[in-house]
C-alpha atoms as a PDB file:
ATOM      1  CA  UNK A   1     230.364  47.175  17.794  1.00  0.00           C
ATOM      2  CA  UNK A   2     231.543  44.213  15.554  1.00  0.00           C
ATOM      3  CA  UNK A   3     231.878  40.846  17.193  1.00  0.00           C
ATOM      4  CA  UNK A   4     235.124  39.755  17.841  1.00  0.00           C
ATOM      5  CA  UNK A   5     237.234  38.846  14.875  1.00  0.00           C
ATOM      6  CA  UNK A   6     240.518  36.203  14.534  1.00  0.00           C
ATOM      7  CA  UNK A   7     243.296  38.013  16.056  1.00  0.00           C
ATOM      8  CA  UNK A   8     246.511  37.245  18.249  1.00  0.00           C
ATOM      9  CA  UNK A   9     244.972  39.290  20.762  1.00  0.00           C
ATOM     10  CA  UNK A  10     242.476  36.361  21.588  1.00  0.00           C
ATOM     11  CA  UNK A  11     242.577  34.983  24.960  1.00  0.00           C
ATOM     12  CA  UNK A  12     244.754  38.361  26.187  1.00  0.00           C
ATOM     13  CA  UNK A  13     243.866  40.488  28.406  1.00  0.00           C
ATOM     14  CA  UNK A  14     243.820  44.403  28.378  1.00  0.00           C
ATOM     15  CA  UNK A  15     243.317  47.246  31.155  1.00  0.00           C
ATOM     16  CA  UNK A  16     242.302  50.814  29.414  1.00  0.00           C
ATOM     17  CA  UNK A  17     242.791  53.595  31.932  1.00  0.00           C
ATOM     18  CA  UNK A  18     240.184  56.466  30.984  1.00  0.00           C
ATOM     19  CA  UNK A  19     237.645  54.314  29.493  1.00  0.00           C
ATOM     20  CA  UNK A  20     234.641  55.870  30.488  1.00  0.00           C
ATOM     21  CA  UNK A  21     234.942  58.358  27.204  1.00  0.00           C
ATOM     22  CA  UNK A  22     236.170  58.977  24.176  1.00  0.00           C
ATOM     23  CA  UNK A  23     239.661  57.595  23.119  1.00  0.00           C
ATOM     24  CA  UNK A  24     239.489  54.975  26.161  1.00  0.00           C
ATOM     25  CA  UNK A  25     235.975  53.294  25.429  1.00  0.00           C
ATOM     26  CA  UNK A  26     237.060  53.649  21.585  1.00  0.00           C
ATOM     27  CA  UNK A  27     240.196  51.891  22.610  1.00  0.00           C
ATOM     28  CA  UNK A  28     238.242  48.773  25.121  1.00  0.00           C
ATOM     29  CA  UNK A  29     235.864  48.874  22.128  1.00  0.00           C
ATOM     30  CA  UNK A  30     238.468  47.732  19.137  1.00  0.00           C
ATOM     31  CA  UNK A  31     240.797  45.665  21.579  1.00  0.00           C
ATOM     32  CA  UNK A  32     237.812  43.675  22.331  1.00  0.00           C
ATOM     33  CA  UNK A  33     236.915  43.162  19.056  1.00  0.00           C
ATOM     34  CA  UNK A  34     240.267  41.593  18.419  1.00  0.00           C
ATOM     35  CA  UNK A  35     239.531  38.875  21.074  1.00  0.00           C
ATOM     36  CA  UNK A  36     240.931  40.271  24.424  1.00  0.00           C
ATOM     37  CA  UNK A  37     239.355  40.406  27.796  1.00  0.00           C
ATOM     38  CA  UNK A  38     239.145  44.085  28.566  1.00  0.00           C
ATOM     39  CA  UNK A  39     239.579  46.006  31.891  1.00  0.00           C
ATOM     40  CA  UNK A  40     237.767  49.246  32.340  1.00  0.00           C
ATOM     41  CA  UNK A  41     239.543  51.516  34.626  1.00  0.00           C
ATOM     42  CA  UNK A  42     238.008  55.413  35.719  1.00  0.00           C
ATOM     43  CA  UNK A  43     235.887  57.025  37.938  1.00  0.00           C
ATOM     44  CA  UNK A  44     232.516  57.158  36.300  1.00  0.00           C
ATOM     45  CA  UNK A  45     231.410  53.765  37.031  1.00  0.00           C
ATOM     46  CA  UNK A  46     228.079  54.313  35.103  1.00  0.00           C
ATOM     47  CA  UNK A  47     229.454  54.928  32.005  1.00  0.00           C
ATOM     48  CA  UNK A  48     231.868  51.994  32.023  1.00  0.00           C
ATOM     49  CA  UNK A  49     228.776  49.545  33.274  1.00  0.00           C
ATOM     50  CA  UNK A  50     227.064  50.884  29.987  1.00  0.00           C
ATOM     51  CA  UNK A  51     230.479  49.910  27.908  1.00  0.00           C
ATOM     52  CA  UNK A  52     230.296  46.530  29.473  1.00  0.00           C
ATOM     53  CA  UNK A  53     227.277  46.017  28.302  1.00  0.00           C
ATOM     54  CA  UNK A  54     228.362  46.861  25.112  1.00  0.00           C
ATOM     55  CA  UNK A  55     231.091  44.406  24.660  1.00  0.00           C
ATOM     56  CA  UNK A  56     229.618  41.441  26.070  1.00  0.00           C
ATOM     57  CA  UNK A  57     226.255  41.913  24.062  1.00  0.00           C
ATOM     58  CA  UNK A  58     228.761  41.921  20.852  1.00  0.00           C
ATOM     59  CA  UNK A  59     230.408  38.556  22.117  1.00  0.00           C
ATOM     60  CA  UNK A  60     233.408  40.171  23.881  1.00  0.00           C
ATOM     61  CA  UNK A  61     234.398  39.931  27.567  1.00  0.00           C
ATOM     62  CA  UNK A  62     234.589  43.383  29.925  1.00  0.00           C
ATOM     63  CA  UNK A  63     235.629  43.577  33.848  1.00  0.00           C
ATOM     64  CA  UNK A  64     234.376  47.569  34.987  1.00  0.00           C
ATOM     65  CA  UNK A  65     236.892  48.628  37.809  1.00  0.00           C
ATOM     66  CA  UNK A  66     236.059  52.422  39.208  1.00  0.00           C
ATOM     67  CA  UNK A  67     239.081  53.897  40.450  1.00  0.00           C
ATOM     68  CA  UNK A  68     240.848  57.061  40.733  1.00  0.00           C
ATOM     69  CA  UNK A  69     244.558  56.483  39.235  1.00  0.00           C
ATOM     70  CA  UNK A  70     245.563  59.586  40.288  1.00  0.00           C
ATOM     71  CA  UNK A  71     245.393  58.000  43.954  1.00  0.00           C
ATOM     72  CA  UNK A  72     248.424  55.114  44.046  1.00  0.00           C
ATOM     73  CA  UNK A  73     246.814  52.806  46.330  1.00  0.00           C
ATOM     74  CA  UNK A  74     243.436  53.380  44.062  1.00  0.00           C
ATOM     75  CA  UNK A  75     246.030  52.747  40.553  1.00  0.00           C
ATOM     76  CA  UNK A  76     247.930  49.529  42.525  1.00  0.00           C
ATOM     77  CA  UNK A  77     244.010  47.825  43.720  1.00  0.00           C
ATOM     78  CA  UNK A  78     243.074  48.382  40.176  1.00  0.00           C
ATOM     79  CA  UNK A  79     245.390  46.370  38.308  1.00  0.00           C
ATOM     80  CA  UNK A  80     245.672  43.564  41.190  1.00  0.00           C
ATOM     81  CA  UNK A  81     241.906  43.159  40.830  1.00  0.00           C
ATOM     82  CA  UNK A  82     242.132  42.932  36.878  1.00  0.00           C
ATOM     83  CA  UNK A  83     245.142  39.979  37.196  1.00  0.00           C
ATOM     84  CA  UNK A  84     242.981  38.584  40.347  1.00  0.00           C
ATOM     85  CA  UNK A  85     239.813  38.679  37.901  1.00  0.00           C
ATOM     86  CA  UNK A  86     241.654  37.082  34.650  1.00  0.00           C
ATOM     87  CA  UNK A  87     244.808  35.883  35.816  1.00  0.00           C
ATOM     88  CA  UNK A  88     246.834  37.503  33.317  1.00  0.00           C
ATOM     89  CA  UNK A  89     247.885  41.089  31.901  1.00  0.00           C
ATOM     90  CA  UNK A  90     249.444  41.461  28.630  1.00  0.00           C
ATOM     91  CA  UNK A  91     248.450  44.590  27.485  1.00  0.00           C
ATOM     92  CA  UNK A  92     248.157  48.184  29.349  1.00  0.00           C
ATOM     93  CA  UNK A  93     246.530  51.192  27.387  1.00  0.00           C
ATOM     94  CA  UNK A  94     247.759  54.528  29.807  1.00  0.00           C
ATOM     95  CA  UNK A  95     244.739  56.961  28.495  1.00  0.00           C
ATOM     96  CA  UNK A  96     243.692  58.720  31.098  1.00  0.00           C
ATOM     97  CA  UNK A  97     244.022  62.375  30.714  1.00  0.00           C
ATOM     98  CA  UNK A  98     243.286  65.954  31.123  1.00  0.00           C
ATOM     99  CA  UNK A  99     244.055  69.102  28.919  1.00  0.00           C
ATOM    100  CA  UNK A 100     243.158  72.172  31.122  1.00  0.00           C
ATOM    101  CA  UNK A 101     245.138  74.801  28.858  1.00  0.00           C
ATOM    102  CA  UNK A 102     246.147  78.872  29.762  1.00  0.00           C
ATOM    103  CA  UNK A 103     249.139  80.969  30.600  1.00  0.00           C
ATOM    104  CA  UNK A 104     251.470  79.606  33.027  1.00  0.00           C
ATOM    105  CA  UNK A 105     250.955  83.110  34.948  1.00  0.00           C
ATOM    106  CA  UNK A 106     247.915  83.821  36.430  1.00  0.00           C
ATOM    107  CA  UNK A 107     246.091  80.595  35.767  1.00  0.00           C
ATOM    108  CA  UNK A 108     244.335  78.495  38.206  1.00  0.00           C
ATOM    109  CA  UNK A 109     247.390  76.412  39.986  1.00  0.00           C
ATOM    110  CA  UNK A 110     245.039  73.896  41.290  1.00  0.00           C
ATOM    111  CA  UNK A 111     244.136  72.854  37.564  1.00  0.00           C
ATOM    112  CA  UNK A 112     247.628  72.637  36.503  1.00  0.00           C
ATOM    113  CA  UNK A 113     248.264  69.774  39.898  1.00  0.00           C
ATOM    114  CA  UNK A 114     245.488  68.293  38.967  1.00  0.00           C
ATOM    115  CA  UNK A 115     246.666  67.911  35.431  1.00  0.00           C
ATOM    116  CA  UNK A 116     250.239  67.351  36.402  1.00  0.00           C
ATOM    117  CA  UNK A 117     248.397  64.216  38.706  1.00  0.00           C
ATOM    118  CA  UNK A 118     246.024  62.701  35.864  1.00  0.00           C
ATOM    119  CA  UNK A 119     248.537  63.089  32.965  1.00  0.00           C
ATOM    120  CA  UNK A 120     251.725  62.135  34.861  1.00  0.00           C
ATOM    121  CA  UNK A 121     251.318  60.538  38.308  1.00  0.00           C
ATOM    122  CA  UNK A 122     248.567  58.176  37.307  1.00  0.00           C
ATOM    123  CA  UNK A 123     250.386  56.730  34.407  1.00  0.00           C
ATOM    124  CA  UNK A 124     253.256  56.066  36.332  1.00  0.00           C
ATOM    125  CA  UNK A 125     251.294  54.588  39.264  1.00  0.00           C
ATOM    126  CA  UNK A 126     249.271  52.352  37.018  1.00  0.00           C
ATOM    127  CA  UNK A 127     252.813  51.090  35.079  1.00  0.00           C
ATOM    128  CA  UNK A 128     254.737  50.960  37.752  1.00  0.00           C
ATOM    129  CA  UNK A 129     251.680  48.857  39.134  1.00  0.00           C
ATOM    130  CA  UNK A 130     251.400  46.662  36.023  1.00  0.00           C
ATOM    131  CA  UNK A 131     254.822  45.886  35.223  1.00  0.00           C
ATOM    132  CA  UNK A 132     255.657  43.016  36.672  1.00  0.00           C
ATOM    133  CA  UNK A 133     252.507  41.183  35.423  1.00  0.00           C
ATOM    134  CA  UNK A 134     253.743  42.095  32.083  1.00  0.00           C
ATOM    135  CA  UNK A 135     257.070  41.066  32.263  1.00  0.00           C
ATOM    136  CA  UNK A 136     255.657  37.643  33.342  1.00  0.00           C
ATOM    137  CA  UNK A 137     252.725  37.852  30.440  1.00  0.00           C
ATOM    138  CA  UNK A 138     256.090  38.252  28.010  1.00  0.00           C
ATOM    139  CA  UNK A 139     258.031  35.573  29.557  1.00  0.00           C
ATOM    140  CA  UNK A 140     255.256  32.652  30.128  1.00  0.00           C
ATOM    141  CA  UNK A 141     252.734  34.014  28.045  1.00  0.00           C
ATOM    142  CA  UNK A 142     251.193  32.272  24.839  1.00  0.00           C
ATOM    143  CA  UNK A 143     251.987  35.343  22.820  1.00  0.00           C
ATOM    144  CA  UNK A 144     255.511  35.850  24.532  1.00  0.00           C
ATOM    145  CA  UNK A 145     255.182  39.488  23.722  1.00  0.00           C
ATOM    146  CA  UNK A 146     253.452  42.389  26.341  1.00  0.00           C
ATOM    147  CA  UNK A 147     252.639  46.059  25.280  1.00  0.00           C
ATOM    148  CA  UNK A 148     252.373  49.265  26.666  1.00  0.00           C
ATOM    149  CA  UNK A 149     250.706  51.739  25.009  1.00  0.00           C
ATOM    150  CA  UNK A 150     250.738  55.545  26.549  1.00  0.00           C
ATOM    151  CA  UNK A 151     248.669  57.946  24.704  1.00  0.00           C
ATOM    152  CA  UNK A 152     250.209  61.305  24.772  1.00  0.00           C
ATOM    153  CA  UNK A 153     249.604  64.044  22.276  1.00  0.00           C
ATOM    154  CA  UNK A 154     251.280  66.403  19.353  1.00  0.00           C
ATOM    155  CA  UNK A 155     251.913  68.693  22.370  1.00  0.00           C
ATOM    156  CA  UNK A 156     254.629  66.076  23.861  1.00  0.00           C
ATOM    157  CA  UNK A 157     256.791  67.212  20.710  1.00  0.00           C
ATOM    158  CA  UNK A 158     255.674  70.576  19.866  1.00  0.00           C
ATOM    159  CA  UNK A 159     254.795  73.512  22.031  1.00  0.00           C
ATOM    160  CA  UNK A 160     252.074  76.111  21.566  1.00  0.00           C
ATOM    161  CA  UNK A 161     251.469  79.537  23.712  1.00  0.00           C
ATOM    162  CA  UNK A 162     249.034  79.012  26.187  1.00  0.00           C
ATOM    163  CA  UNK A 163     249.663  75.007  26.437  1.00  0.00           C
ATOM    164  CA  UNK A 164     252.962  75.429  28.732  1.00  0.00           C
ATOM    165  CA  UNK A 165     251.788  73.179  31.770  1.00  0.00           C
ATOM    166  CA  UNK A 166     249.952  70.838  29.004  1.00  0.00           C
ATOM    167  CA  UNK A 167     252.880  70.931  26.936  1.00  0.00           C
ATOM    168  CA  UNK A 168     255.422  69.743  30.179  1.00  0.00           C
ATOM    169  CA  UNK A 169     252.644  66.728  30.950  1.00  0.00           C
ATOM    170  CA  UNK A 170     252.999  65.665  27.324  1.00  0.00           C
ATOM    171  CA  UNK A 171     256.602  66.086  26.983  1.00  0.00           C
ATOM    172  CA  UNK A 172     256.835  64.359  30.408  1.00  0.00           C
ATOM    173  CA  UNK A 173     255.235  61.344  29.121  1.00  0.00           C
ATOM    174  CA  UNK A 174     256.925  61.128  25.832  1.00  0.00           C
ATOM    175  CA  UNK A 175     260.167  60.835  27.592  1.00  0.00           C
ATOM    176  CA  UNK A 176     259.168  58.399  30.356  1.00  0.00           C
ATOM    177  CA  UNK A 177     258.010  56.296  27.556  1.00  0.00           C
ATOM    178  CA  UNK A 178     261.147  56.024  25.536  1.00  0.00           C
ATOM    179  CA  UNK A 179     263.204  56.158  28.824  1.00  0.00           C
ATOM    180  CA  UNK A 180     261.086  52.680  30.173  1.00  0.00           C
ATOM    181  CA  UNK A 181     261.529  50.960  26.551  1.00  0.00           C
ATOM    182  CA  UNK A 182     264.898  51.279  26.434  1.00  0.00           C
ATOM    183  CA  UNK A 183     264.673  49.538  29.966  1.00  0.00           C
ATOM    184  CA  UNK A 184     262.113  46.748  29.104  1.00  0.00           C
ATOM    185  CA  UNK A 185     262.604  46.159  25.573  1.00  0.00           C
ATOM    186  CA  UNK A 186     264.923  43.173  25.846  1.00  0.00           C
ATOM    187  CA  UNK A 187     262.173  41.743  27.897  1.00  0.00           C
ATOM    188  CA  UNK A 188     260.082  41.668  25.118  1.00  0.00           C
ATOM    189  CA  UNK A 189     257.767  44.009  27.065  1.00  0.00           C
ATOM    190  CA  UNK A 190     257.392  46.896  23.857  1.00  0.00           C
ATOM    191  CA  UNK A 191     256.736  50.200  24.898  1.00  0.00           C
ATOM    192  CA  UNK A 192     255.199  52.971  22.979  1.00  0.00           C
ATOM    193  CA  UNK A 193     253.380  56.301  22.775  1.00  0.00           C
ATOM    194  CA  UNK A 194     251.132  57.180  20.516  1.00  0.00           C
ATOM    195  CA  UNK A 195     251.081  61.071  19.967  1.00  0.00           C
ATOM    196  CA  UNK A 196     247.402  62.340  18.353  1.00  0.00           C
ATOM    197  CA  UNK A 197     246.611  65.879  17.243  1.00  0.00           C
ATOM    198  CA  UNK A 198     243.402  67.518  17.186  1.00  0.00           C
ATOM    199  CA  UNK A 199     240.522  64.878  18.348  1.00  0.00           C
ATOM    200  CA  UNK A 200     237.365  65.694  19.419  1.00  0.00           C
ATOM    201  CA  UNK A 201     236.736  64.465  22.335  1.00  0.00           C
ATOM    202  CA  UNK A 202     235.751  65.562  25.850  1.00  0.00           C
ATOM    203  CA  UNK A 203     239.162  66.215  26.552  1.00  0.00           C
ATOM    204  CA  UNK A 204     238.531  69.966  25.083  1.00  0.00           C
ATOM    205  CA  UNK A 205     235.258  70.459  27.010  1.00  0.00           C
ATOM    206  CA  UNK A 206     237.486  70.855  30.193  1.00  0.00           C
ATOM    207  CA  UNK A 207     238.201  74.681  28.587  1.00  0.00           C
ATOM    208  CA  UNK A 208     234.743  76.069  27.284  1.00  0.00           C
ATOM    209  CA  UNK A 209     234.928  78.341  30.455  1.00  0.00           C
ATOM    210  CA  UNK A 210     237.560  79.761  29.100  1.00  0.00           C
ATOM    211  CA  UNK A 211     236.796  82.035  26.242  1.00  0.00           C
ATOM    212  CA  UNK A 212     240.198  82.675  24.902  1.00  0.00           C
ATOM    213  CA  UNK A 213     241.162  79.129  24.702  1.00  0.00           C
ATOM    214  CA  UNK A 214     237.554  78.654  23.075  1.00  0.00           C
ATOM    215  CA  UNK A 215     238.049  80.677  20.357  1.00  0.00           C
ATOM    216  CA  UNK A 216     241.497  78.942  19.512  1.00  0.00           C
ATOM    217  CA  UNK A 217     240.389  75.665  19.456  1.00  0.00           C
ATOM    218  CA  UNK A 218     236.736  76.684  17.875  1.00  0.00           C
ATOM    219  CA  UNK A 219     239.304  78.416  15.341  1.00  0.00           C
ATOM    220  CA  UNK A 220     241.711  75.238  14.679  1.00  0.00           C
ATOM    221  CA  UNK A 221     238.782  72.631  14.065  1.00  0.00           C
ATOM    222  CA  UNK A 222     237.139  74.780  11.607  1.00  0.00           C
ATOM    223  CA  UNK A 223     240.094  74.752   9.274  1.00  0.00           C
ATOM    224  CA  UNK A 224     240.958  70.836  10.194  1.00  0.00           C
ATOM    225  CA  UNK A 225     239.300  67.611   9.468  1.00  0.00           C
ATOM    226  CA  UNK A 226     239.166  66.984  13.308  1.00  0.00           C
ATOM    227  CA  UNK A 227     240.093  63.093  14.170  1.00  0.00           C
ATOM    228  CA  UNK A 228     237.640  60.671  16.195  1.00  0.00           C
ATOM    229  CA  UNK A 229     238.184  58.492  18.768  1.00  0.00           C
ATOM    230  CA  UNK A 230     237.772  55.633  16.761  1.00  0.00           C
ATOM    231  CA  UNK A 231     240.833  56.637  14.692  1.00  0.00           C
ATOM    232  CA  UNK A 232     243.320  56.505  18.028  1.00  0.00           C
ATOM    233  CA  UNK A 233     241.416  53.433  18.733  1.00  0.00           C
ATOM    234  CA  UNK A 234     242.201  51.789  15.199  1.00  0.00           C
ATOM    235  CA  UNK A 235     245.993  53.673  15.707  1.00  0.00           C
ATOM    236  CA  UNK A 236     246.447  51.368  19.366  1.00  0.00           C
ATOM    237  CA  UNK A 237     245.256  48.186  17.681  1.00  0.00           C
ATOM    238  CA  UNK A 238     247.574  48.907  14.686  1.00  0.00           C
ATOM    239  CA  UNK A 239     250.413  49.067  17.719  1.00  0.00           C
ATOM    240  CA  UNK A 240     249.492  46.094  19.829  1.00  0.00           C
ATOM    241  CA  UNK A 241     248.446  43.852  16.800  1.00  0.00           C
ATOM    242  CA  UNK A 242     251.590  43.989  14.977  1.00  0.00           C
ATOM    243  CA  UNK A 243     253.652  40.514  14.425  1.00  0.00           C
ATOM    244  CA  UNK A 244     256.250  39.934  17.863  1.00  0.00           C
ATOM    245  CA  UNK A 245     259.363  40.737  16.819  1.00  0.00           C
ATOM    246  CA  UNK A 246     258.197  44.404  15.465  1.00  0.00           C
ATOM    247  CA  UNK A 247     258.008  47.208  17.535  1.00  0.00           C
ATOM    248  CA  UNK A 248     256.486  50.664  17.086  1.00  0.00           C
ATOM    249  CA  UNK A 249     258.068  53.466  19.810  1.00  0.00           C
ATOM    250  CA  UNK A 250     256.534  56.085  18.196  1.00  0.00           C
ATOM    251  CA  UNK A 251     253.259  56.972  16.381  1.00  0.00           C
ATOM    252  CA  UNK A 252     251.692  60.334  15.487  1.00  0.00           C
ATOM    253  CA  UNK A 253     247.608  60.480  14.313  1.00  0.00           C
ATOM    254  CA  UNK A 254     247.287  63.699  12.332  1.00  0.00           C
ATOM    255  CA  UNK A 255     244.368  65.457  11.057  1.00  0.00           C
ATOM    256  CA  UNK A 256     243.940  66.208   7.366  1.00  0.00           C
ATOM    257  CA  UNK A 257     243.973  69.824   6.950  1.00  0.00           C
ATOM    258  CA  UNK A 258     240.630  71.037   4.739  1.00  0.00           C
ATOM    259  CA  UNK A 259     242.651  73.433   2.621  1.00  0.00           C
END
């Protein structure tokens, strides 16, 4: 990791849900290295203690925070304990997420609530949680601006047999997401999602029990330049970075097709 470079982001402060992997520690990684204090929010506290590390030894500045967002009280603790901590929140980065994909009949129901709970409950606990601290970041704040960034996915606007639960999380949070902007925006609080298709990142490992699903996905990378985390990472900065008055709602991250 690069150390921390001139940015309006410096002296901010950030809290990444899901940053024990992938997109999330790609995400705490690059926000960091634009200057803000980052907040490290999921349940595998060891990994997170090793992203710390990370940051700080590159100059940056990292609070770890295990918690389950999926549990409200859990979401609500977390993001009193980052403001508590730094005293400020201007940015929140909803990344937490699971892809558990199969038909809608005969599929396990307890992966689709537990799905349904990471993808949809826990980002609205966490916002709901982290609102009000950045309506006050946008009114007091040295930037005067606040962002919310939800990641979502291709699958919030396009739907694929076998991703129908998947598909309904996705399309759930795209909507939320426009719905709260059109709320917030004349707060100067800007709200967008930022829709990726085909990363490689844990996300996917969630199905390798599945063999059918395997063989799709095993079939769709070989024929696509598959994205990293680093590119969503660069795709949030790109969002959050961008001059006060300008506003992205919407961004899709695709792959380059090989062909």
């Amino acid at each position: 990791m690069a150390p921390p470079i001139a940015s309006n982001l410096t002296g901010t402060v950030a809290l990444v849900t899901g940053a024990s992997s992938g997109i999330g520690a790609a995400t705490a990684r690059r926000l960091a290295g634009h200057g803000a204090s980052v907040t490290l929010v999921a349940r595998r506290k060891a990994r997170l203690d090793d992203l710390a590390a990370e940051i700080e030894k590159a100059g940056g500045t990292a609070l770890v925070l295990e918690a389950d967002i999926t549990d409200r009280a859990q979401a609500e603790a977390a993001v009193q304990q980052s403001v508590e901590h730094f005293g400020r929140l201007d940015t929140l980065v909803n990344n937490a997420g699971l892809m558990l994909l199969g038909p809608v009949v005969g599929a396990d129901a307890e992966e689709w609530e537990r799905m349904i709970a990471v993808n949809v409950q826990g980002l609205l606990y966490t916002t709901r949680a982290a609102l009000p601290h950045l309506l006050k970041a946008a009114a007091e704040g040295p930037r005067r601006i606040a962002d919310i960034v939800n990641i979502s996915s291709i699958a919030g606007r396009v739907a694929w047999n076998g991703y129908g639960v998947y598909n309904l999380t996705k399309f759930g949070v795209n909507g939320f997401t426009e719905s709260l902007r059109q709320e917030v925006t004349q707060r100067h609080v800007r709200v967008g999602v930022l829709e990726p298709g085909g990363v490689d990142t844990e996300l996917g490992s969630h199905n390798d029990h599945k063999p059918e699903v395997r063989e799709a996905i095993g079939a769709f990378y070989e024929q696509t330049e598959v994205l990293a985390p680093d590119d969503i990472a660069d795709g949030v900065a790109y969002m959050v970075t961008r001059p006060r008055h300008t506003s992205i709602g919407e961004l899709w991250i695709m792959p380059t097709d090989q062909a």
